[in-house]
Protein backbone atom coordinates (compact mmCIF):
# COMPACT_ATOMS: atom_id res chain seq x y z
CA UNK A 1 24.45 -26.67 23.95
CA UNK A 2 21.51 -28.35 22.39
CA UNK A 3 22.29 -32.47 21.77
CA UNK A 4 21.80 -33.20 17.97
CA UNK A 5 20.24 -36.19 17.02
CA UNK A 6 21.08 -37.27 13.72
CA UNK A 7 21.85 -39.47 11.91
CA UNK A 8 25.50 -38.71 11.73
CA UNK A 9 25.77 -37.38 15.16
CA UNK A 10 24.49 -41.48 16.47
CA UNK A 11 26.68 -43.08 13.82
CA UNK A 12 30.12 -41.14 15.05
CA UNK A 13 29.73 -42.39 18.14
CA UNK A 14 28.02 -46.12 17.36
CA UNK A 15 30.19 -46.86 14.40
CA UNK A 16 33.67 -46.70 16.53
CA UNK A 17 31.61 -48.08 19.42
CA UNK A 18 30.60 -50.72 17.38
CA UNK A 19 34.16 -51.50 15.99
CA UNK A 20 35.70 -51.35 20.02
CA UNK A 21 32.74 -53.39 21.56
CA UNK A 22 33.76 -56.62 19.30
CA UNK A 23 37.14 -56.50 20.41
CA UNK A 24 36.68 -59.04 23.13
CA UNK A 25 34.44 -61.16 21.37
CA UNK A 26 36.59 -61.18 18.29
CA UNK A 27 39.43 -62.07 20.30
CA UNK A 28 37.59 -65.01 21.81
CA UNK A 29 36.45 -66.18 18.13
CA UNK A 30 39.87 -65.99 16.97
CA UNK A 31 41.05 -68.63 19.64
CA UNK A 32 38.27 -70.35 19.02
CA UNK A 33 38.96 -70.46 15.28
CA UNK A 34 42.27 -70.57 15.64
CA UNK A 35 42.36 -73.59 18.51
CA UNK A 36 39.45 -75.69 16.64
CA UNK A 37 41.83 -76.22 13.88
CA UNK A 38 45.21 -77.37 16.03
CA UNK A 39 46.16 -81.04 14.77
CA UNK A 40 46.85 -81.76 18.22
CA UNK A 41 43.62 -83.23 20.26
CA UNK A 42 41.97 -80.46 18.98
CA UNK A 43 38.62 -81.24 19.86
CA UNK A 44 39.76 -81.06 23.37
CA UNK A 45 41.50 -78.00 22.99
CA UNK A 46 38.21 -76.13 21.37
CA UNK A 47 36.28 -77.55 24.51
CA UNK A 48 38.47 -76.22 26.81
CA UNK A 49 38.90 -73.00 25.56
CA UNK A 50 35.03 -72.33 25.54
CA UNK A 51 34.61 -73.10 29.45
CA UNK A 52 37.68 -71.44 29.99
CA UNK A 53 36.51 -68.20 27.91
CA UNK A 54 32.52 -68.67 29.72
CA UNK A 55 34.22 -68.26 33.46
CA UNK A 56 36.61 -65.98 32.27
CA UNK A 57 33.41 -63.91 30.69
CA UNK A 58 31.72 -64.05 33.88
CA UNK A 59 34.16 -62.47 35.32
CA UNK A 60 34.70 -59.64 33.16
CA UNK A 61 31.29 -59.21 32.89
CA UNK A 62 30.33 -59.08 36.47
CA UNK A 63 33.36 -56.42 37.85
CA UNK A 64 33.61 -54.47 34.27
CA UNK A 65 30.12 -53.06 35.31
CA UNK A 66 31.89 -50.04 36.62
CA UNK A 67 32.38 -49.29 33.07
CA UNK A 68 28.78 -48.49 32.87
CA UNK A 69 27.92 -46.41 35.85
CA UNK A 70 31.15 -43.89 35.27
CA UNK A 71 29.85 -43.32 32.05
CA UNK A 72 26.43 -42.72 32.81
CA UNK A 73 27.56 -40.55 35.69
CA UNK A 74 29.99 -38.39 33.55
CA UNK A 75 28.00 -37.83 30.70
CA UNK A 76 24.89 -36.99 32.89
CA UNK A 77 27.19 -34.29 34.38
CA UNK A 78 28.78 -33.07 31.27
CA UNK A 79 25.01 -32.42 29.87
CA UNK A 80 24.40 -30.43 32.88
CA UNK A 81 27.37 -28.64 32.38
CA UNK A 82 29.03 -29.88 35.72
CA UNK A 83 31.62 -31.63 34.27
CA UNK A 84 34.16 -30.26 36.39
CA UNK A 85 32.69 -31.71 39.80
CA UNK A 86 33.11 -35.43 38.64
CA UNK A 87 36.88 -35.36 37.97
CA UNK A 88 38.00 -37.25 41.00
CA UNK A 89 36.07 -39.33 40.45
CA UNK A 90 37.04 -41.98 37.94
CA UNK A 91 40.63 -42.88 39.88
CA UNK A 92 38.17 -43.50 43.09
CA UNK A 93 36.00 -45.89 40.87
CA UNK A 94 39.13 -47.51 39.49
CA UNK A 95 41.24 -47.91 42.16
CA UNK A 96 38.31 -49.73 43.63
CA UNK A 97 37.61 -51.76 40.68
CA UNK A 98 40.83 -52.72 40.73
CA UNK A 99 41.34 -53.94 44.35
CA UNK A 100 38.46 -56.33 43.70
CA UNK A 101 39.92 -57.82 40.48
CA UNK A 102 43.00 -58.60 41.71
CA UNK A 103 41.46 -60.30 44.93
CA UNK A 104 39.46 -62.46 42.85
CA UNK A 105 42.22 -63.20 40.75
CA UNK A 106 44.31 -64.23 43.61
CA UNK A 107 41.42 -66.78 45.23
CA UNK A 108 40.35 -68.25 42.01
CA UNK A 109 44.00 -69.68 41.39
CA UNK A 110 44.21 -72.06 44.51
CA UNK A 111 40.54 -73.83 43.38
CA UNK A 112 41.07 -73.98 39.78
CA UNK A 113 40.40 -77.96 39.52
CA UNK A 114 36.94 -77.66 41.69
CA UNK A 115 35.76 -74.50 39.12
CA UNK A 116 36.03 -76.56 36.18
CA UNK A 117 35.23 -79.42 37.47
CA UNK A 118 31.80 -77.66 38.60
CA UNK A 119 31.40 -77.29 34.87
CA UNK A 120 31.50 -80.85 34.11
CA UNK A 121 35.02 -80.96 32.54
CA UNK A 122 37.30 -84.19 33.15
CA UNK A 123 40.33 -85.74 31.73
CA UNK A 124 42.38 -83.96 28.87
CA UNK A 125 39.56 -81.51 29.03
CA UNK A 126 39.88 -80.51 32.98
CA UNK A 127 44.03 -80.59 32.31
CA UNK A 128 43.49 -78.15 29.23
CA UNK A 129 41.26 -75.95 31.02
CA UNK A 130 43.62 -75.52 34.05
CA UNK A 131 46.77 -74.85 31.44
CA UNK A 132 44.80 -72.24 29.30
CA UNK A 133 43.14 -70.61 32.75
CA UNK A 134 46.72 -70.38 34.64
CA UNK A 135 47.95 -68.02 31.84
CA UNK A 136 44.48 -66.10 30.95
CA UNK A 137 43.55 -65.42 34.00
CA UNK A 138 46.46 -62.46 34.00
CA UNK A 139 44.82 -60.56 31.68
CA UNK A 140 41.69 -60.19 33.45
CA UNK A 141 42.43 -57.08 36.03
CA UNK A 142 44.36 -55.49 32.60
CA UNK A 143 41.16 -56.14 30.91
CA UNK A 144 38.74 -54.56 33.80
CA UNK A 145 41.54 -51.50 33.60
CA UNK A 146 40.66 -50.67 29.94
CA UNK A 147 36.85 -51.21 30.41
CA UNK A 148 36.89 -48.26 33.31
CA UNK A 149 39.22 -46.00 30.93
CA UNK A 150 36.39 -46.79 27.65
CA UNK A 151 33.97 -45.53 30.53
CA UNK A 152 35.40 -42.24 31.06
CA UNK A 153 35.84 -41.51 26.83
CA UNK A 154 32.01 -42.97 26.43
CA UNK A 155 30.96 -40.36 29.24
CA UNK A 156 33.01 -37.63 28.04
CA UNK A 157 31.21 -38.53 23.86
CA UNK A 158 34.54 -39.89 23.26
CA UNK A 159 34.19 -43.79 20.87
CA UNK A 160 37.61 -43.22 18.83
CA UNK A 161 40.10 -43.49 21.21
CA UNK A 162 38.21 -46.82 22.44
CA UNK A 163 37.98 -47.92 18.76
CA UNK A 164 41.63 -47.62 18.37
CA UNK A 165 42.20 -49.39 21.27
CA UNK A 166 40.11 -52.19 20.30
CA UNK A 167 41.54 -52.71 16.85
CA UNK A 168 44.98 -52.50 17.88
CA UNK A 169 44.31 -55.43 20.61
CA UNK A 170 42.34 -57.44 18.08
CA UNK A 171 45.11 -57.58 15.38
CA UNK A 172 47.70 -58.26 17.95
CA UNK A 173 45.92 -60.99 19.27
CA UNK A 174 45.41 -62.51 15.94
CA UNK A 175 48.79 -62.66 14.99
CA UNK A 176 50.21 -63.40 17.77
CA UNK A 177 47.67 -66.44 17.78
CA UNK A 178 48.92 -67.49 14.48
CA UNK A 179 52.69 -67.36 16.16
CA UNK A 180 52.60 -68.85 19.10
CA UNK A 181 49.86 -71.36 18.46
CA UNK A 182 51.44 -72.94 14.71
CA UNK A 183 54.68 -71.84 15.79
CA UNK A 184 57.12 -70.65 12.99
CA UNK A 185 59.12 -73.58 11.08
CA UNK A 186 62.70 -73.73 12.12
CA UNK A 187 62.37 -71.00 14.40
CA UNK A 188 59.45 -71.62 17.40
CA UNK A 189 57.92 -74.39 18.47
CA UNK A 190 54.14 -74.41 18.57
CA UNK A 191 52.79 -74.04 21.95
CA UNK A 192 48.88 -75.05 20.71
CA UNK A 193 46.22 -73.77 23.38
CA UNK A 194 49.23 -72.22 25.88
CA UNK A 195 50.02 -70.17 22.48
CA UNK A 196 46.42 -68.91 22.32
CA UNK A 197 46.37 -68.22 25.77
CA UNK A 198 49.55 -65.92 25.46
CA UNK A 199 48.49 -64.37 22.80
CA UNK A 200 45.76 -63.02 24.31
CA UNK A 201 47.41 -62.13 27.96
CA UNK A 202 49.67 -60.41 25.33
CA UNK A 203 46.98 -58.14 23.66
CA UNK A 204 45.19 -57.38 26.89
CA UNK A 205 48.56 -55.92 28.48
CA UNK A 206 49.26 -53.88 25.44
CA UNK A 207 45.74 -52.50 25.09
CA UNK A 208 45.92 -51.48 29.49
CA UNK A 209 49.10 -49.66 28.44
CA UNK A 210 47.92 -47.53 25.49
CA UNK A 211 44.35 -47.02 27.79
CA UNK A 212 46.80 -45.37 30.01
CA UNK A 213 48.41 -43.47 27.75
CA UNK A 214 45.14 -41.97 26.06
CA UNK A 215 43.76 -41.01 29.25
CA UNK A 216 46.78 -39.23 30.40
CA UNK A 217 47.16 -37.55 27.20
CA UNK A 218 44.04 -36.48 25.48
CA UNK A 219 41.70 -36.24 29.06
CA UNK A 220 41.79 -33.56 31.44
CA UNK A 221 40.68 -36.46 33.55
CA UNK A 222 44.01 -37.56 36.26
CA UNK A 223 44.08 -41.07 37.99
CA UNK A 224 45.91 -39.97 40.66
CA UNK A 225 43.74 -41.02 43.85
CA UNK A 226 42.94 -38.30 46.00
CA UNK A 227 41.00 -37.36 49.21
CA UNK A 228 38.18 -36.79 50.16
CA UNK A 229 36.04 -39.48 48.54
CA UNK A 230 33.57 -38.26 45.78
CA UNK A 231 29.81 -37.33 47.03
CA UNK A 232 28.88 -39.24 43.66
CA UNK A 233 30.77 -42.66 45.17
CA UNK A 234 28.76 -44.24 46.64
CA UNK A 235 26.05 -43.51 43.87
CA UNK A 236 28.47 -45.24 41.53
CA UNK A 237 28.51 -48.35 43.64
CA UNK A 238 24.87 -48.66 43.93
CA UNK A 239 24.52 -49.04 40.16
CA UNK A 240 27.71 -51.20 40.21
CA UNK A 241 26.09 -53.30 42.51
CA UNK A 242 22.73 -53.19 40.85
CA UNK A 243 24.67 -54.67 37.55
CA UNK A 244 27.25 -56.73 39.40
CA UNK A 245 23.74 -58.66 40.24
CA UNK A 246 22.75 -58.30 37.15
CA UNK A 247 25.93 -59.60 35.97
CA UNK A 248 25.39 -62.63 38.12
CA UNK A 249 22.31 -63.27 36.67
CA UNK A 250 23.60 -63.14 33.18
CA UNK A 251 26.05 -65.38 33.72
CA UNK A 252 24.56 -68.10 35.20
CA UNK A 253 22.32 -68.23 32.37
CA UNK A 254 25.56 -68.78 30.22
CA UNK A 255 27.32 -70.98 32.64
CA UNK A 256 24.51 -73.27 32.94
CA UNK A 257 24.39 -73.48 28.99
CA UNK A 258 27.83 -74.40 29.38
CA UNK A 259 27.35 -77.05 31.78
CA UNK A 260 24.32 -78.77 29.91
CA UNK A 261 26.16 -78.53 26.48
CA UNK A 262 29.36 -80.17 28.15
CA UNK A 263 27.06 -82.97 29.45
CA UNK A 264 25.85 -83.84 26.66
CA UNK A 265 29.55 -84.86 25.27
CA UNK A 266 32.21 -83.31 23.66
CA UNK A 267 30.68 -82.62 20.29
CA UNK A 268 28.04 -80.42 21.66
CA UNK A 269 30.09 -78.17 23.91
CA UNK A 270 32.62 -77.71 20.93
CA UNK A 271 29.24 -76.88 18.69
CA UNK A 272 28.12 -74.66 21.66
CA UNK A 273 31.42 -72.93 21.65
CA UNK A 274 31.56 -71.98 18.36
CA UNK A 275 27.86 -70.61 18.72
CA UNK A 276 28.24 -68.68 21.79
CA UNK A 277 30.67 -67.22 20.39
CA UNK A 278 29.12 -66.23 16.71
CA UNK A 279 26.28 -64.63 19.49
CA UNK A 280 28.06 -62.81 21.31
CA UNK A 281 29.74 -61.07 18.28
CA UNK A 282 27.01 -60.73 16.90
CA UNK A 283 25.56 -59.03 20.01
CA UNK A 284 28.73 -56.72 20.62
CA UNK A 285 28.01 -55.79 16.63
CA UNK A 286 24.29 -54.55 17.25
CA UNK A 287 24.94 -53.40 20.74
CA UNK A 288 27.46 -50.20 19.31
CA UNK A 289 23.83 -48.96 19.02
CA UNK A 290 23.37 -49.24 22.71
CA UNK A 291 26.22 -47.27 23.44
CA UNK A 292 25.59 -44.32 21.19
CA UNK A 293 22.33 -44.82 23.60
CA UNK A 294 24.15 -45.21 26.36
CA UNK A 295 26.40 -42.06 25.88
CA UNK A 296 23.62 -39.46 24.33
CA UNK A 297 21.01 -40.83 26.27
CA UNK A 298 22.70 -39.87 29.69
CA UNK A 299 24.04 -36.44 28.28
CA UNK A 300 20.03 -35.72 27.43
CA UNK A 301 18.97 -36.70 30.71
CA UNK A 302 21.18 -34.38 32.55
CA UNK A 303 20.25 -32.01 30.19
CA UNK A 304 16.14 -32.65 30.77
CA UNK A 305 15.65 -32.84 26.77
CA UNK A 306 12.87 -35.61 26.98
CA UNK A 307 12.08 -34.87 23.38
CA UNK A 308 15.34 -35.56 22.22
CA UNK A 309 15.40 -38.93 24.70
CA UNK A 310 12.29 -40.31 23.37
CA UNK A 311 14.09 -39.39 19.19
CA UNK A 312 17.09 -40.88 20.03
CA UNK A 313 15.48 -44.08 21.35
CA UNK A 314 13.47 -44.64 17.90
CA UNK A 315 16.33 -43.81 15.52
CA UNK A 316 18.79 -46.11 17.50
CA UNK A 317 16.28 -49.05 17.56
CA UNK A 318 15.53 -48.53 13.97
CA UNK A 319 19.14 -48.47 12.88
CA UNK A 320 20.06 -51.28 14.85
CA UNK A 321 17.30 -53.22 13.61
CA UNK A 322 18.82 -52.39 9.91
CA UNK A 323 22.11 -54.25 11.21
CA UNK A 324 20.40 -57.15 12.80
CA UNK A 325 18.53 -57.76 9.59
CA UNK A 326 21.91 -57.47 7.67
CA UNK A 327 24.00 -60.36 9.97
CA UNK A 328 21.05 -62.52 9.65
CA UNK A 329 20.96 -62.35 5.61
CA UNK A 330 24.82 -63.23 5.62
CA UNK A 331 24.52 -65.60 8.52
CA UNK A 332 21.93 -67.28 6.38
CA UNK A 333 23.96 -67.16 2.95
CA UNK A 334 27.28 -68.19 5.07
CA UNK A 335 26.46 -70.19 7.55
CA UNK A 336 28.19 -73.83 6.50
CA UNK A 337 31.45 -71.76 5.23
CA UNK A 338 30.99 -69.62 9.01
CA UNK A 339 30.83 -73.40 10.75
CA UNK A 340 34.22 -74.67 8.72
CA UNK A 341 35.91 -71.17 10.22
CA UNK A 342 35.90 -72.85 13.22
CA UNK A 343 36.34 -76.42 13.20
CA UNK A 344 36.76 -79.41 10.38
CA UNK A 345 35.35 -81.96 13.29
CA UNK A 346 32.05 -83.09 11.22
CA UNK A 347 30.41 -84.16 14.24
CA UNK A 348 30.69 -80.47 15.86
CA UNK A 349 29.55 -79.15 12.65
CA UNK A 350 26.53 -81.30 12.76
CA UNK A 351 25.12 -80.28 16.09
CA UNK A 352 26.18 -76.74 15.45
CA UNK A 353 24.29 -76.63 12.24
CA UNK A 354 21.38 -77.69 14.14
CA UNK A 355 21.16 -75.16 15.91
CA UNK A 356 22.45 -72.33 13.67
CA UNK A 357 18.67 -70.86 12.60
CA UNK A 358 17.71 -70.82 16.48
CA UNK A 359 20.90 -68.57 16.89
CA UNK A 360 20.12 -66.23 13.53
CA UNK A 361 16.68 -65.80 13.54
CA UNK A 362 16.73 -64.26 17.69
CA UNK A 363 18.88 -61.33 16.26
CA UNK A 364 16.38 -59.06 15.68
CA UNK A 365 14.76 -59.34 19.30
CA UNK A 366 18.18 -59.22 20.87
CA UNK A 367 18.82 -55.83 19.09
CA UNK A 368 15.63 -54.64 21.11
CA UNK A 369 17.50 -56.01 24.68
CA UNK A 370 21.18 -54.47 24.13
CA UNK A 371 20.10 -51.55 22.58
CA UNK A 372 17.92 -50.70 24.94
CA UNK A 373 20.06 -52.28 27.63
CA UNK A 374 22.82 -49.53 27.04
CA UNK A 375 20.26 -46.68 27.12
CA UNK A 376 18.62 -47.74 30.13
CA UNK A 377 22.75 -47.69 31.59
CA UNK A 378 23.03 -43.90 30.41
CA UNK A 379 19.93 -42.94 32.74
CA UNK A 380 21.12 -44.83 35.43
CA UNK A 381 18.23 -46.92 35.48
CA UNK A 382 20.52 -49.98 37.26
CA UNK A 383 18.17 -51.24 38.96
CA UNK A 384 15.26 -51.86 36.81
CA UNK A 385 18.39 -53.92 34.59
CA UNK A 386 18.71 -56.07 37.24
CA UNK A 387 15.10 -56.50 37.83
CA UNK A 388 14.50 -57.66 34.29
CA UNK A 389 17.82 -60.10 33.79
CA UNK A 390 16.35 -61.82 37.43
CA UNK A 391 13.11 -62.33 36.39
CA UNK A 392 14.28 -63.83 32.30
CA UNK A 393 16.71 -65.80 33.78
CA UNK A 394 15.29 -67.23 36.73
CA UNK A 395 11.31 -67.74 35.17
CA UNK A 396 12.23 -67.47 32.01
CA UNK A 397 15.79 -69.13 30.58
CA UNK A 398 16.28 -71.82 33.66
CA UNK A 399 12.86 -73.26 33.60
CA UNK A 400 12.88 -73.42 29.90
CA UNK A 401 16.38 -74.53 30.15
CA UNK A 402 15.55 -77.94 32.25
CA UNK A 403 12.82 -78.29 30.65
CA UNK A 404 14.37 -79.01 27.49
CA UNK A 405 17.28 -81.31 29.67
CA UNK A 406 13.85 -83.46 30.62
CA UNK A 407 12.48 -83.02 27.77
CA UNK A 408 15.87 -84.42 25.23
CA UNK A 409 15.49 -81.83 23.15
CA UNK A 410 19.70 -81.39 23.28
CA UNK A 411 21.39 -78.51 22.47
CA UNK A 412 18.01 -77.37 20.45
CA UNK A 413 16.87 -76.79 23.93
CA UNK A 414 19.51 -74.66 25.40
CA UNK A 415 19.58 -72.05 22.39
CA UNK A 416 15.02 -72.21 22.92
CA UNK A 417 16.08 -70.97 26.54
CA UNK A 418 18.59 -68.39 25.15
CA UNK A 419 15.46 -67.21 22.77
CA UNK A 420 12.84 -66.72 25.50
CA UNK A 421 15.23 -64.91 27.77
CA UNK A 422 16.10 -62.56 24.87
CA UNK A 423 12.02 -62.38 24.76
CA UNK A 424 11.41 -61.36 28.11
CA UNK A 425 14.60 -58.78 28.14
CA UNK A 426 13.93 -56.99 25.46
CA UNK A 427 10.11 -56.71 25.78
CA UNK A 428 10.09 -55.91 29.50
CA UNK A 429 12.85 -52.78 28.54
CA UNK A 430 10.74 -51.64 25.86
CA UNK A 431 7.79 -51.47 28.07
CA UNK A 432 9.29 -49.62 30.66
CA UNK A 433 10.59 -46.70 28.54
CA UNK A 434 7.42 -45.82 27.03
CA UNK A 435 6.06 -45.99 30.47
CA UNK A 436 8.30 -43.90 31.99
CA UNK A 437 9.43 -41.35 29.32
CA UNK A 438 6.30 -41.12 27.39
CA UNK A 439 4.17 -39.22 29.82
CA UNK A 440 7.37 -36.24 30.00
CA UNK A 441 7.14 -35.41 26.64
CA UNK A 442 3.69 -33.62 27.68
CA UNK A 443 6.47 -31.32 28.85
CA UNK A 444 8.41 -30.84 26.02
């Protein structure tokens, strides 16, 4: 059957997307909100939490990549009407996944001073960090878990079940922020950035369970592991691998932000905390886009519709353009009340309205590099990904980056690196698709 591509058809599956792709950044925001305003060395606290939440990111970010390539696998298979062949698949990928996680779990724990000391925290900083990182760090093959099961519903056209996951997590962690962190009068004492840390080990468990559940339930798709290994394995760790680097390109650009904002004192990585943040929610917002690319686009490949490819592609960009223009407006209107959200420090709200317009004003050239980021992940293009995040982040974002450093241009500097890197990403994916898919349409 014949992909539509409407409006309505994109918008069922971006909207939920949309809704399930802030869930992690919403939960980091809310400790960030949340553990900027403790009365307890809070400054400290807000510090920590942002290094702790960057490693913890890069993490995530660098193993979740699975999520990607079983989806793109699936739904090119489902548009070829093969769907059946790939169903052994996804407890394979998993169980894989998995292993990993855990392992890396297990050897980060025995080096957790050196990590965070790499990142230039010391003092009440470096002893909040390790706190905060002993009980977080839990949550992370639980968190990996759910990103592989959100692959198999994006491949199979599926964004509500993911959605509802999401939103249940997000309010969970929320109150149970509000709980454990201010404790309840008479009743619990408040445990400050442990709470937060809890809260969220808390959420993460409960949305692995109901990921489970879902699957097992509304899927034809079993996780029981079974032999022989899938022909399409070792396919699926190629573009795992392709990303994973990618991944690790990614995040040294953000970890090196980290570092240099933490250098220049406490102020600035609190400032830098809150604004990394505000990004990457923003980014998670207009990437829901991406993912209605990511899921249709792979289904139409499979399927060889190059005419629908090349609509889809316009109609995504221009709608996600429409919600990058939208966050800006507000960002602009909101932006001292959106700074008080997260801390009353005035010096953190100084440097972090400094750099505010630097952060608002990129949004419409970072909807060209995650929505065309997720389509490029339907078609399996991994490689090209990794391609373009070496290149911005290694001749693009570090020069720029050190530059600035020499140059004392502060935290100004680091969020001019995050611009040109957004630059080079989203121009270098745009120039490849009308390179590549252009020239088929002759076809059509």
């Amino acid at each position: 059957m014949k992909t539509a591509i409407t409006f309505r058809t994109i918008n069922n599956l971006a909207i939920p997307a949309t809704i399930a792709g802030i869930a992690e950044p919403f939960l980091s925001i809310t400790d960030t909100a949340i553990v900027g305003n403790i009365p307890v060395d809070g400054l400290e606290s807000l510090a920590a939490a942002g290094i702790v939440g960057s490693f913890l990111s890069m993490l995530i970010w660098v193993l979740g990549q699975t999520r990607s390539a079983i989806s793109a696998i699936i739904s090119q298979y489902l548009g070829a009407g093969r769907l059946a062949e790939v169903k052994t698949l996804p407890a394979q990928a998993i169980a894989l996944n998995m292993g990993l996680s855990i392992l890396i779990l297990l050897s980060t724990i025995f080096v957790i001073d050196e990590i965070f000391q790499l990142l230039n925290a010391s003092g009440k900083i470096l002893a909040y960090c390790i706190s905060y990182y002993s009980i977080r760090v839990w949550g992370f093959p639980l968190t990996l878990f759910v990103f592989a099961v959100m692959g198999i519903f994006r491949g199979l056209q599926n964004t509500f079940w993911p959605m509802l996951i999401a939103i249940t997590g997000a309010i969970l962690n929320v109150v149970l922020d509000l709980v454990l962190v201010y404790g309840i009068d008479g009743w619990l004492e408040p445990m400050y950035l442990e709470g937060a840390a809890w809260a969220s080990l808390i959420a993460q468990a409960i949305m692995a369970i109901m990921a489970f559940v879902l699957l097992i339930t509304k899927t034809d798709i079993s996780l029981k592991l079974r032999f022989p290994l899938h022909p399409e394995l070792n396919r699926l760790i190629v573009m795992s691998l392709n990303l994973f680097v990618r991944a690790l390109a990614l995040n040294i650009a953000l970890i090196l932000a980290v570092r240099e904002a933490t250098a220049l004192g406490d102020q600035y990585i609190g400032a830098h905390t809150i604004a990394i943040n505000l990004w990457l929610f923003a980014a998670f917002f207009i990437d829901g886009y991406g993912a209605a690319g990511n899921i249709m686009g792979g289904r139409l490949l499979g399927a060889k519709d190059y005419g629908g490819l090349w609509k889809l592609a316009k109609k995504i960009i221009s709608y996600g353009l429409m919600v990058s223009v939208v966050l800006l407006v507000l960002c602009f209107v909101f932006y001292r009340p959106i700074g008080r959200l997260f801390s009353n420090e005035s010096i953190v709200l100084d440097a972090f309205y400094s750099i505010f317009f630097i952060l608002i004003l990129g949004l419409p050239m970072n909807t060209l590099a995650f929505v065309f980021d997720g389509l490029f992940k339907g078609l399996g293009e991994m490689k090209y990904l990794r391609n373009v995040l070496l290149l911005a982040t290694f001749l693009g974002f570090v020069p720029l980056l050190f530059l600035g450093r020499y140059m004392h241009w502060g935290l100004s500097g680091i969020w001019v690196a995050f611009t040109l890197w957004m630059v080079i990403r989203g121009g270098a994916l745009v120039w490849k698709f009308r390179r590549k898919f252009r020239p088929l349409l002759q076809n059509v």
